[in-house]
N, C-alpha and C. Protein backbone atom coordinates (compact mmCIF):
# COMPACT_ATOMS: atom_id res chain seq x y z
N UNK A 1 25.58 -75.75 -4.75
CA UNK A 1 24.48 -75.95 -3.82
C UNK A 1 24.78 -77.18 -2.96
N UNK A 2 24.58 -76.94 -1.54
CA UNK A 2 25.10 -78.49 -0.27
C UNK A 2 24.31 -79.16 -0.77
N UNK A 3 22.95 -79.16 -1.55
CA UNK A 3 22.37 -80.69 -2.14
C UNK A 3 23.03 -81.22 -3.03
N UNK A 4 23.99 -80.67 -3.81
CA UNK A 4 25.01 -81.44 -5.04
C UNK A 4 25.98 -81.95 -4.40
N UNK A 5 26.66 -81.59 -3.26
CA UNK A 5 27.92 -81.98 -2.31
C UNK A 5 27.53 -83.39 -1.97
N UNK A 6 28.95 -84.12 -1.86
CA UNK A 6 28.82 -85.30 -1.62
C UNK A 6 30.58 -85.21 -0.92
N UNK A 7 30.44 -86.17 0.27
CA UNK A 7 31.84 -87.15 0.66
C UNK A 7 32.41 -88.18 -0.19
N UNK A 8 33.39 -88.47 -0.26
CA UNK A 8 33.64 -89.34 -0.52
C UNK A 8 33.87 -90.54 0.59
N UNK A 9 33.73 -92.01 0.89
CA UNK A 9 33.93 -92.57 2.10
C UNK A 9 35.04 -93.30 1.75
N UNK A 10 35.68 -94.05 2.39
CA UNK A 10 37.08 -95.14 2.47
C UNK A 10 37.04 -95.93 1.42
N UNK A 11 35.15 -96.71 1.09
CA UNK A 11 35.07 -97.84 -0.61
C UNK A 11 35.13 -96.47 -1.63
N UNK A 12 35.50 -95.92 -1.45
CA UNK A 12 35.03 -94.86 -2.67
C UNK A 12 34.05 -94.55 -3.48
N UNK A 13 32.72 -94.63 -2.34
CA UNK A 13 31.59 -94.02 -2.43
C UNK A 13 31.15 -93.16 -2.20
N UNK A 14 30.23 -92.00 -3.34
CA UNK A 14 30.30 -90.95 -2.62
C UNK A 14 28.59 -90.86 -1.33
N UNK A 15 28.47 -90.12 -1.17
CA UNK A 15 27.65 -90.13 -0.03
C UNK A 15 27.20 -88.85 -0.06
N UNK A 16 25.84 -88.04 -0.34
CA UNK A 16 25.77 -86.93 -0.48
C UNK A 16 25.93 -86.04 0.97
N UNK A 17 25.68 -84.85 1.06
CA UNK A 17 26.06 -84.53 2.31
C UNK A 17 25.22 -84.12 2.80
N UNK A 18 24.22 -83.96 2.61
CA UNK A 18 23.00 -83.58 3.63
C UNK A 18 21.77 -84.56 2.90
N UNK A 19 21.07 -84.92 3.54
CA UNK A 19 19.78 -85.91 3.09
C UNK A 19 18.63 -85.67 4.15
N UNK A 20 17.61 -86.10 3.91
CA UNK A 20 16.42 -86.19 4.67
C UNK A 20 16.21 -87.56 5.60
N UNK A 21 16.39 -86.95 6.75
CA UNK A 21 16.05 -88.10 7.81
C UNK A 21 14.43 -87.94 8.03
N UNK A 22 14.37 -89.38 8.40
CA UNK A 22 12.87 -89.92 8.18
C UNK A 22 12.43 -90.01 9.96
N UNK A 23 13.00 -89.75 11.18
CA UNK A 23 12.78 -90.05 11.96
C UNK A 23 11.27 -89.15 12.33
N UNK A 24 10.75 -89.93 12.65
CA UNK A 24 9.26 -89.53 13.59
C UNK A 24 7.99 -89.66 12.49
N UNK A 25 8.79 -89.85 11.10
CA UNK A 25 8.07 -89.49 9.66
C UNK A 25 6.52 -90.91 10.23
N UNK A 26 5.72 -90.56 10.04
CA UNK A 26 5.09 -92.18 9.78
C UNK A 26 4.79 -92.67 8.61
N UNK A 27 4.64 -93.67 8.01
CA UNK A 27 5.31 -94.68 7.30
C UNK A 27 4.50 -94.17 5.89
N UNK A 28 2.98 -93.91 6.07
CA UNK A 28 2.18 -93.22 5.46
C UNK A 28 2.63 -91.98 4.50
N UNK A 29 2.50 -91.18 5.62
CA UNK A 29 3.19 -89.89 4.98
C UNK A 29 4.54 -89.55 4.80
N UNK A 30 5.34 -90.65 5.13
CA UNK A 30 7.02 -90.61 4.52
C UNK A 30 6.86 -91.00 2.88
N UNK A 31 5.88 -90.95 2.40
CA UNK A 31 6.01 -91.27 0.45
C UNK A 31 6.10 -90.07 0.29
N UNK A 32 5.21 -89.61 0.63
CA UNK A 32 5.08 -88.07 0.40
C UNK A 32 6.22 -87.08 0.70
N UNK A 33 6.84 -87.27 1.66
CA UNK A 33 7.70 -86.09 2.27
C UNK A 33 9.41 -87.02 1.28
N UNK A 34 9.32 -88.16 1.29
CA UNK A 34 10.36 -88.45 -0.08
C UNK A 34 10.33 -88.03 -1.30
N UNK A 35 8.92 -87.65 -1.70
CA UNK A 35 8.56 -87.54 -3.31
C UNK A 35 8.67 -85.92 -3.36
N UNK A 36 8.47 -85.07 -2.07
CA UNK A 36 8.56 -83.89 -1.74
C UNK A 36 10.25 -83.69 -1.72
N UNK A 37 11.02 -83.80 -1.50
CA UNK A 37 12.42 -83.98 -0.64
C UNK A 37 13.26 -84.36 -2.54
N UNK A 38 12.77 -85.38 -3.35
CA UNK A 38 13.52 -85.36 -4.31
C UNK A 38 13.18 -84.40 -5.25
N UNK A 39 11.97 -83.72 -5.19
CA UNK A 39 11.75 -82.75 -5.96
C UNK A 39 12.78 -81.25 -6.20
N UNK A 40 12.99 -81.33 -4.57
CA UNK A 40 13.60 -80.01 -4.36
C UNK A 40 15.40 -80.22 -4.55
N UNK A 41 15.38 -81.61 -4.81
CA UNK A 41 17.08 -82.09 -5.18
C UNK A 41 17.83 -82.80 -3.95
N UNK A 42 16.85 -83.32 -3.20
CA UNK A 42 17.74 -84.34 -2.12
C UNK A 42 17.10 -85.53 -2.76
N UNK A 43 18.81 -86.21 -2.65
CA UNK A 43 19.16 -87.26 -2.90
C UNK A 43 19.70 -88.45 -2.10
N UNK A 44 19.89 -87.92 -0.81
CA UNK A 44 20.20 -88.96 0.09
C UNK A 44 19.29 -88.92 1.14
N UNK A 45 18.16 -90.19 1.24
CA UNK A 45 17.22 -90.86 2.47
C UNK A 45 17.76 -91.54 3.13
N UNK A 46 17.67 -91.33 4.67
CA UNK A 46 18.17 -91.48 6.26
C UNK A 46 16.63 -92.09 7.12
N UNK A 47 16.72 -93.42 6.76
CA UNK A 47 15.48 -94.62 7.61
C UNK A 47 16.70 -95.24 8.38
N UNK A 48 15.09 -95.88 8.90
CA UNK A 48 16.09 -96.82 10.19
C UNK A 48 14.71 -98.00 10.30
N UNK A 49 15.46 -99.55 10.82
CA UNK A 49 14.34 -100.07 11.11
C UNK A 49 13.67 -100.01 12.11
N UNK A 50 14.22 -98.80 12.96
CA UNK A 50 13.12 -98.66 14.19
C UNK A 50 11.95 -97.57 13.98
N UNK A 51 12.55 -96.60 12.91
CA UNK A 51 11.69 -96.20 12.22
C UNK A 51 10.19 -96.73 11.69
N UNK A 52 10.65 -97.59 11.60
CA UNK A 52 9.21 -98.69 11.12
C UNK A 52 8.29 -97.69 10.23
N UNK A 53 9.42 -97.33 9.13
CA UNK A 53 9.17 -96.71 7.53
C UNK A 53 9.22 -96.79 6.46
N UNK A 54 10.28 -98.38 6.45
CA UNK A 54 11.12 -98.45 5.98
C UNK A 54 10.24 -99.09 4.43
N UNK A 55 9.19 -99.30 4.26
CA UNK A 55 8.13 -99.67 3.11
C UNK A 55 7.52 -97.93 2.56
N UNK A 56 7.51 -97.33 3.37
CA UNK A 56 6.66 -96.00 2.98
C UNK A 56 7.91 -95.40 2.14
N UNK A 57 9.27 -95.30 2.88
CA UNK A 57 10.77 -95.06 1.78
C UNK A 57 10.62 -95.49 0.36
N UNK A 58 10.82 -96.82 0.35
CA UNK A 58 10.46 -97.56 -0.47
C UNK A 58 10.02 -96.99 -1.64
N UNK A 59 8.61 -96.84 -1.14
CA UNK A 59 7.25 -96.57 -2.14
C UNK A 59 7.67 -94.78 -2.44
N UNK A 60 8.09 -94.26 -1.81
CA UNK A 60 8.57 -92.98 -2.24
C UNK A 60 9.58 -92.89 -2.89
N UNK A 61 10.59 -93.73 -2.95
CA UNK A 61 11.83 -93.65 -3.56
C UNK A 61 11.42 -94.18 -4.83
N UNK A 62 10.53 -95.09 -4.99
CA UNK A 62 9.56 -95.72 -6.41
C UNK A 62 9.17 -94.54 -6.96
N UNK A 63 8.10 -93.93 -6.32
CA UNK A 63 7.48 -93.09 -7.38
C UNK A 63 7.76 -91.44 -7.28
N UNK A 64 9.50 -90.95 -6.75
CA UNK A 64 9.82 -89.70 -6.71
C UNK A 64 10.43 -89.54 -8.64
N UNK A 65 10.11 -90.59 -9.09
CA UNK A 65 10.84 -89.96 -10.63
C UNK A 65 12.27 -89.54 -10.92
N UNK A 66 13.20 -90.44 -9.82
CA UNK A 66 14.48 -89.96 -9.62
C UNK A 66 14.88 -91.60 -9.82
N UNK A 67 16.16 -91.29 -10.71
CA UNK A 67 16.67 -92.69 -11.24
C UNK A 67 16.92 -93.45 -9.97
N UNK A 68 16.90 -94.50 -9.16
CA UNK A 68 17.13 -95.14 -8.04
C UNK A 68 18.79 -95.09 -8.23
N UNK A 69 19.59 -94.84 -9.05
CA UNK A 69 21.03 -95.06 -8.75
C UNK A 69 21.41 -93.33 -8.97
N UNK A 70 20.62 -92.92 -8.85
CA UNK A 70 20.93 -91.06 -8.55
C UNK A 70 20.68 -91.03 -7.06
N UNK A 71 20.31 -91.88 -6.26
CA UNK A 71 19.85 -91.47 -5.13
C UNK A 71 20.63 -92.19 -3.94
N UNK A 72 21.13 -91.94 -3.05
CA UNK A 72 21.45 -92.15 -1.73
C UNK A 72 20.60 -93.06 -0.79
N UNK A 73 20.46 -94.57 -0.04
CA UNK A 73 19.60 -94.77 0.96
C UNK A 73 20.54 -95.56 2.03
N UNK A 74 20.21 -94.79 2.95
CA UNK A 74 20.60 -95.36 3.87
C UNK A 74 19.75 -96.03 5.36
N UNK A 75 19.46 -96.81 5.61
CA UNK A 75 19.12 -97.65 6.83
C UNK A 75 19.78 -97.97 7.81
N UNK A 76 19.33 -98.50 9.12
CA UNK A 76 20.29 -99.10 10.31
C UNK A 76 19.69 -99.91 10.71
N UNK A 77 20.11 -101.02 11.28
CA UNK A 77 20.04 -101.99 11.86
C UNK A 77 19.77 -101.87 13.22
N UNK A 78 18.46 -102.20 13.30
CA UNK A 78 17.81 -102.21 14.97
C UNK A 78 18.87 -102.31 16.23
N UNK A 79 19.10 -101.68 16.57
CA UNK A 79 20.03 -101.64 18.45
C UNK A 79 19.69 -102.99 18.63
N UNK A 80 18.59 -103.49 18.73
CA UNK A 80 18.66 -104.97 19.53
C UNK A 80 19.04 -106.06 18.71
N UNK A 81 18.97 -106.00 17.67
CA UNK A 81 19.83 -106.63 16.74
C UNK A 81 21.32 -107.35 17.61
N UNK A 82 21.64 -108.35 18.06
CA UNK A 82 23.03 -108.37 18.22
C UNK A 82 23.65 -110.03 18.41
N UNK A 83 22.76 -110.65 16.69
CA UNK A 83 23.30 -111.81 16.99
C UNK A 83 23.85 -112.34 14.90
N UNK A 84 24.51 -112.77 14.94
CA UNK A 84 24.70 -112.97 13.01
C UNK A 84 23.28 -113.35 12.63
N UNK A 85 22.44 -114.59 12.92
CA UNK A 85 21.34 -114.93 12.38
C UNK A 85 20.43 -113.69 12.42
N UNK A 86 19.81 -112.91 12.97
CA UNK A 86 19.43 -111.61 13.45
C UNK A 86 19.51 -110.74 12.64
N UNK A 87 20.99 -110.54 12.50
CA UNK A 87 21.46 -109.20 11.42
C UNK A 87 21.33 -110.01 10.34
N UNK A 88 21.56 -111.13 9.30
CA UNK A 88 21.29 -111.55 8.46
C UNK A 88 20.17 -111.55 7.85
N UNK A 89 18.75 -112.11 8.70
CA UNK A 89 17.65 -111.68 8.93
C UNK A 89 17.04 -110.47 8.48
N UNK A 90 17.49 -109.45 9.15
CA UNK A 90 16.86 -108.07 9.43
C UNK A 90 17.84 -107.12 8.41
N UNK A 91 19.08 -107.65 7.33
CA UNK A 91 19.22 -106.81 6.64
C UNK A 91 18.50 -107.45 5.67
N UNK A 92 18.01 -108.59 5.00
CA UNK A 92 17.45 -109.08 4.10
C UNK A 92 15.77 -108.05 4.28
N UNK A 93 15.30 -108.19 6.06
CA UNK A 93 14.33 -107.45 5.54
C UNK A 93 14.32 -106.16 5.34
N UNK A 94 14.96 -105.26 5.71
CA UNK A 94 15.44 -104.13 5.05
C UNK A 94 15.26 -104.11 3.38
N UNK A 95 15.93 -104.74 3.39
CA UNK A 95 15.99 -104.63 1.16
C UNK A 95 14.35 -104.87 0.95
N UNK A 96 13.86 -105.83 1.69
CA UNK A 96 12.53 -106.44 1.21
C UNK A 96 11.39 -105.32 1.80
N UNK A 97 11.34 -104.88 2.63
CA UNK A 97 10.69 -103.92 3.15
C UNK A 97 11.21 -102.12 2.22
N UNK A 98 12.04 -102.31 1.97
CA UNK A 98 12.23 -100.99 0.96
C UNK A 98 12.19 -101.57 -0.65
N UNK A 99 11.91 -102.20 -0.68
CA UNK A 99 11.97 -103.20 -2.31
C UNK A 99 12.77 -102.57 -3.20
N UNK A 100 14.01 -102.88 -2.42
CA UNK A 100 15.63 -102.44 -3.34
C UNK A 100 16.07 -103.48 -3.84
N UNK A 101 17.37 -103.64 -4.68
CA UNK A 101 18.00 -104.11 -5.21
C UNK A 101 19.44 -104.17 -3.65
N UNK A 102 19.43 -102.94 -3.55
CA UNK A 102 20.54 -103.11 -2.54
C UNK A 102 20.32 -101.64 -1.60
N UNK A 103 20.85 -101.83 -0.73
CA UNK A 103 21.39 -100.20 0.01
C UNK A 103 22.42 -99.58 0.14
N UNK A 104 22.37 -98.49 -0.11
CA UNK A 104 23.93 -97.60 -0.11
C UNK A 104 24.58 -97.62 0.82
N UNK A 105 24.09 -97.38 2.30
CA UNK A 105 24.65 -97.77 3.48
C UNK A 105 23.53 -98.29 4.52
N UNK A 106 24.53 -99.11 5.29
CA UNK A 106 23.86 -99.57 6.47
C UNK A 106 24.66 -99.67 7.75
N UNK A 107 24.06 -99.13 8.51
CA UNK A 107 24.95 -99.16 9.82
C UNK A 107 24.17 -99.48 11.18
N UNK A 108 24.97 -100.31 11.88
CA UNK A 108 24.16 -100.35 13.17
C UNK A 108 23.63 -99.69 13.86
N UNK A 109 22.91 -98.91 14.40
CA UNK A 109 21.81 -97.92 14.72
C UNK A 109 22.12 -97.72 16.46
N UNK A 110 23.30 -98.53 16.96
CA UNK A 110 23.49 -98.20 18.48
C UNK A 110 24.35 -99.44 18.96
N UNK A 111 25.02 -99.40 19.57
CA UNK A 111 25.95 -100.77 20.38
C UNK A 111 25.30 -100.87 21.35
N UNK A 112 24.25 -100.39 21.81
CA UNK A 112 23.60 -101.26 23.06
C UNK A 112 22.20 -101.22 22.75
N UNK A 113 21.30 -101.67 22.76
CA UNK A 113 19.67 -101.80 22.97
C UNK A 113 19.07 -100.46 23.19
N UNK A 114 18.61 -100.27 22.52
CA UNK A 114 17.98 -98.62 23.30
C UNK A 114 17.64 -99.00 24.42
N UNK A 115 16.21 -100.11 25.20
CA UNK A 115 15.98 -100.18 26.45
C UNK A 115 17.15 -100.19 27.33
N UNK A 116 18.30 -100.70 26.89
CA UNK A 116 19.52 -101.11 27.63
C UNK A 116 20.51 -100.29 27.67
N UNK A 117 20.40 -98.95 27.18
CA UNK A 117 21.13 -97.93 27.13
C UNK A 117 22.22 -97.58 28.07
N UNK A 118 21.36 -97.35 28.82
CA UNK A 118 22.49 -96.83 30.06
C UNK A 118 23.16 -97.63 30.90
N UNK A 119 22.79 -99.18 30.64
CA UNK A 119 23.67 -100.13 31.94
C UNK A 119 25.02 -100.40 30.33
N UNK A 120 25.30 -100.97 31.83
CA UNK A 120 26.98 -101.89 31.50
C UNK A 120 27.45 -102.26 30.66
N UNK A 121 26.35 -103.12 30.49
CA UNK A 121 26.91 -104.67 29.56
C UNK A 121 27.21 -103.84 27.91
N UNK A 122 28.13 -103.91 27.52
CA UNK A 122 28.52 -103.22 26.12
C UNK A 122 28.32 -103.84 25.02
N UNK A 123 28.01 -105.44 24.95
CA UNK A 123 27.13 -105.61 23.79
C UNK A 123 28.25 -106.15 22.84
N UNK A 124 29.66 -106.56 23.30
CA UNK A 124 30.68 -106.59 22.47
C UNK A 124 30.33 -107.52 21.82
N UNK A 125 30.65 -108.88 21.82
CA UNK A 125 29.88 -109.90 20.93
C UNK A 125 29.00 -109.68 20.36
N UNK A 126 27.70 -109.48 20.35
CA UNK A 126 26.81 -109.01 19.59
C UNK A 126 26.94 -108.12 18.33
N UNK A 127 27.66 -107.03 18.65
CA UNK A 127 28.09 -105.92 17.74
C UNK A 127 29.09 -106.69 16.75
N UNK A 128 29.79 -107.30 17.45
CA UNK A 128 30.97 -108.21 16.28
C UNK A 128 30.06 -109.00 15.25
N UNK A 129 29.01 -110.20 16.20
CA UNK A 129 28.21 -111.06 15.14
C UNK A 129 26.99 -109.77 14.00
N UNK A 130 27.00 -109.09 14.66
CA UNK A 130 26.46 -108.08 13.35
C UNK A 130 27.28 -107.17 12.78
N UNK A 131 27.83 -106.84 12.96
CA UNK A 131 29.23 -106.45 12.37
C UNK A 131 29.66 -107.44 10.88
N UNK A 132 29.74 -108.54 11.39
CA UNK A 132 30.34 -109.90 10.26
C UNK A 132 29.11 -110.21 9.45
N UNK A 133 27.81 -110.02 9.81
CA UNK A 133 26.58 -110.01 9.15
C UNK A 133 26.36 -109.02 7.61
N UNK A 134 27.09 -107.63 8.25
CA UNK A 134 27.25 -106.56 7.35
C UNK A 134 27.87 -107.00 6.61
N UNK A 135 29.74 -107.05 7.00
CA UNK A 135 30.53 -107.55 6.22
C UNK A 135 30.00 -107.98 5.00
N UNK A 136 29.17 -109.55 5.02
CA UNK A 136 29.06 -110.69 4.47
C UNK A 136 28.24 -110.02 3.61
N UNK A 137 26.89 -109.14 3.67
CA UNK A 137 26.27 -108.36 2.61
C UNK A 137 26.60 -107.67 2.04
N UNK A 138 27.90 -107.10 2.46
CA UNK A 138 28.82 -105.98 1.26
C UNK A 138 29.30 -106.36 0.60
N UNK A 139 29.49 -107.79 0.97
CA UNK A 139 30.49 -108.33 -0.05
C UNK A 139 29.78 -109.15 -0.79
N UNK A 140 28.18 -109.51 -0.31
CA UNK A 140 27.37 -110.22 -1.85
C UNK A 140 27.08 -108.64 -2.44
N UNK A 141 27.38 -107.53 -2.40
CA UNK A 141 26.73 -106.50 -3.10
C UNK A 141 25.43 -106.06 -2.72
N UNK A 142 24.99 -106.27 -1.67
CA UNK A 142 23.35 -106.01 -1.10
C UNK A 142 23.77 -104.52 -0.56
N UNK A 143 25.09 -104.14 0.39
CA UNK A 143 25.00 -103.18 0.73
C UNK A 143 26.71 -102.63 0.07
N UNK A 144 26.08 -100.76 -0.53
CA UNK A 144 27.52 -100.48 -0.96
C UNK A 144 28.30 -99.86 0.16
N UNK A 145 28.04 -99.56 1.37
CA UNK A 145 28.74 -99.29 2.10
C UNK A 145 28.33 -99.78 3.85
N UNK A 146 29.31 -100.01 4.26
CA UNK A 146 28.35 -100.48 6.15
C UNK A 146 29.30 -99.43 7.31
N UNK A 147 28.57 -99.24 8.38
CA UNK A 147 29.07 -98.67 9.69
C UNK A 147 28.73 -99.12 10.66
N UNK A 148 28.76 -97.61 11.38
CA UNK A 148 27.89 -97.72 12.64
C UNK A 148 27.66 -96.17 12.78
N UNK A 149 26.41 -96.40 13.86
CA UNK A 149 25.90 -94.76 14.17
C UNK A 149 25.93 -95.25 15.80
N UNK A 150 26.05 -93.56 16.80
CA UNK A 150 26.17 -93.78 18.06
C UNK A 150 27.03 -94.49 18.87
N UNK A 151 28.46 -94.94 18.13
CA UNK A 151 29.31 -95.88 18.63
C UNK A 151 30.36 -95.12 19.13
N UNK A 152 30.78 -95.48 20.61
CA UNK A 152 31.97 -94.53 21.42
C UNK A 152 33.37 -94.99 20.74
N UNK A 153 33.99 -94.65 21.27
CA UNK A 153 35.65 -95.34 20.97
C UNK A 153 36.00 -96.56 21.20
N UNK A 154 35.51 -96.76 22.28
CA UNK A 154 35.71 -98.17 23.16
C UNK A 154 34.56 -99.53 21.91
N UNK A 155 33.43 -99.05 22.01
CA UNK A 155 32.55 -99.42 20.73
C UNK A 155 33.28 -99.53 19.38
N UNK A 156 33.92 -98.69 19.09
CA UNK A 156 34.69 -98.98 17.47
C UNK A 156 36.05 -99.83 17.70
N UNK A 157 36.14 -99.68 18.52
CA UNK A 157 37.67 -100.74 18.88
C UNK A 157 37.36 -102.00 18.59
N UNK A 158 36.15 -102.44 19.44
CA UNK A 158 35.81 -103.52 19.50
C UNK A 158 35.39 -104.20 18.34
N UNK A 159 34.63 -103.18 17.18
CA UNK A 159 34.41 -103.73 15.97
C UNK A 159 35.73 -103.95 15.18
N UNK A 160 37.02 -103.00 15.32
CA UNK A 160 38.00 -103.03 14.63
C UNK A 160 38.89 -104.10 15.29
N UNK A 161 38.97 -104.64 16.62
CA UNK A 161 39.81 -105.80 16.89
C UNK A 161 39.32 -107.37 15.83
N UNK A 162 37.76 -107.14 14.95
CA UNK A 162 38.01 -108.19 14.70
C UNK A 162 37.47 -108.51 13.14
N UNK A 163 37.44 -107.48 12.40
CA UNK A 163 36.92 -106.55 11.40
C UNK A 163 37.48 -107.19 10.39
N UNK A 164 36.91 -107.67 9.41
CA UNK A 164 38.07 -107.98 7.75
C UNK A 164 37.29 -106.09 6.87
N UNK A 165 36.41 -106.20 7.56
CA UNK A 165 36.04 -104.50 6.32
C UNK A 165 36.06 -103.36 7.71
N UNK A 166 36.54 -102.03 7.53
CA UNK A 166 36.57 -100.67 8.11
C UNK A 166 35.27 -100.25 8.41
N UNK A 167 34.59 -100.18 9.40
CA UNK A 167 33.44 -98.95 9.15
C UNK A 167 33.87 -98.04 8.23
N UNK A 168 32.78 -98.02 7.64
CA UNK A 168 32.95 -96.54 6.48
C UNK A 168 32.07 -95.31 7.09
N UNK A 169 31.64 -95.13 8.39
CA UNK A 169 30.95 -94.32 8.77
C UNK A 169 30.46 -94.51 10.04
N UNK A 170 30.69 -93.53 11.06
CA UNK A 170 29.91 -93.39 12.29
C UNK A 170 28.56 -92.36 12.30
N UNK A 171 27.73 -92.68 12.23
CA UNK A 171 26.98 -91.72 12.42
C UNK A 171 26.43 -91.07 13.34
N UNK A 172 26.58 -89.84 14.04
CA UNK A 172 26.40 -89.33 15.87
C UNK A 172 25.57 -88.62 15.35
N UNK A 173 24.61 -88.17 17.16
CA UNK A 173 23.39 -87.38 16.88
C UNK A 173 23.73 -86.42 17.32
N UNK A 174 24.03 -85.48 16.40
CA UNK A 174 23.81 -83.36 16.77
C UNK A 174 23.07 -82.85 16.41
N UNK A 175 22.79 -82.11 17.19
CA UNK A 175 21.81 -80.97 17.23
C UNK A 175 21.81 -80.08 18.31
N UNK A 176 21.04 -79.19 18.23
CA UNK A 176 21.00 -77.82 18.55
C UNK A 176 21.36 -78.14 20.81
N UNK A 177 20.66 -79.21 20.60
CA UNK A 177 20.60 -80.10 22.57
C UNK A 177 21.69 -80.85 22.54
N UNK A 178 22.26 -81.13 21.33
CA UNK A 178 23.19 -82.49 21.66
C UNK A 178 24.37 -82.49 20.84
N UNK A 179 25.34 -81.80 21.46
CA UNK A 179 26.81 -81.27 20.78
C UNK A 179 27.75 -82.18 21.29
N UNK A 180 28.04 -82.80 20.71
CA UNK A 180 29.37 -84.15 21.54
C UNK A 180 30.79 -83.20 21.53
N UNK A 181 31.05 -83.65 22.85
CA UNK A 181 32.54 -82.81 23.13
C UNK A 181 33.51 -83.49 23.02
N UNK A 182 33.65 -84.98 22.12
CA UNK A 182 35.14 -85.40 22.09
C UNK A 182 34.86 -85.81 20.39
């Protein structure tokens, strides 16, 4: 069954392969649709802090009756996020706002600002000082794996020119409107 399937990633974690994304969920009724979701055998939760769910996860991942180290969570780090104090910040509240011990993955949620989407400026610095933010929490054990989601080529270069850890994951948006052609 694809709910037992899992990846393996680069730390040699596995990562299940399909999970329940929380987007549009509100924060309320995301306990519910988690406590619903582990019943039926998903094990990997997909928040974000723009989500602004990331307590309703939490409280569902508490009381779904599923061992917390049977389960998958993953979060991202706000797009506007793009300074070390910032990402340091905002992954601490992550853990504290999902009242974990740690997260399975975390990845930056966009290399540019959502408002700032479509101009120029690429955000390179920024992405590096949160980038090294991650780093530094994988390696106290807060997070078992870090990335990025929505990041082009030119975007992963830039994290890898200055990287001591690999993204272990890009995460892109497909769907039925939005098929990436490279």
């Amino acid at each position: 069954m694809v709910l037992e399937e899992t990846y393996t990633l680069s730390n040699g974690v596995d990562i299940p392969k399909l999970g329940l994304g929380t987007w549009f969920i509100n924060n309320g009724d995301v306990v519910q649709a988690v406590k619903n979701a582990a019943k039926i055998g998903y094990r990997h939760i997909d928040t974000a802090q723009a989500y602004q769910n990331e307590s309703g996860v939490g409280e569902g991942i508490r009381a779904c009756g599923v061992n917390r180290a049977d389960l998958f969570v993953t979060t991202k780090l706000a797009a506007e996020v793009k300074s070390y104090p910032e990402a340091v910040s905002s992954i601490d509240g992550s853990l504290k706002a999902l009242g974990l011990d740690y997260i399975d993955l975390m990845i930056i949620h966009s290399p540019k600002p959502w408002a700032n989407f479509l101009q120029n400026d690429s955000y390179n610095e920024g992405n590096r000082e949160a980038w090294r933010a991650l780093e530094e929490a994988y390696k106290m054990g807060k997070l078992r794996a870090i990335g990025l989601s929505n990041f082009e080529q030119a975007d992963i270069d830039n994290i890898l020119s200055s990287c001591t850890i690999k993204p272990m994951v890009n995460q892109i948006l497909v769907h039925i409107s939005n098929t990436p052609r490279n």
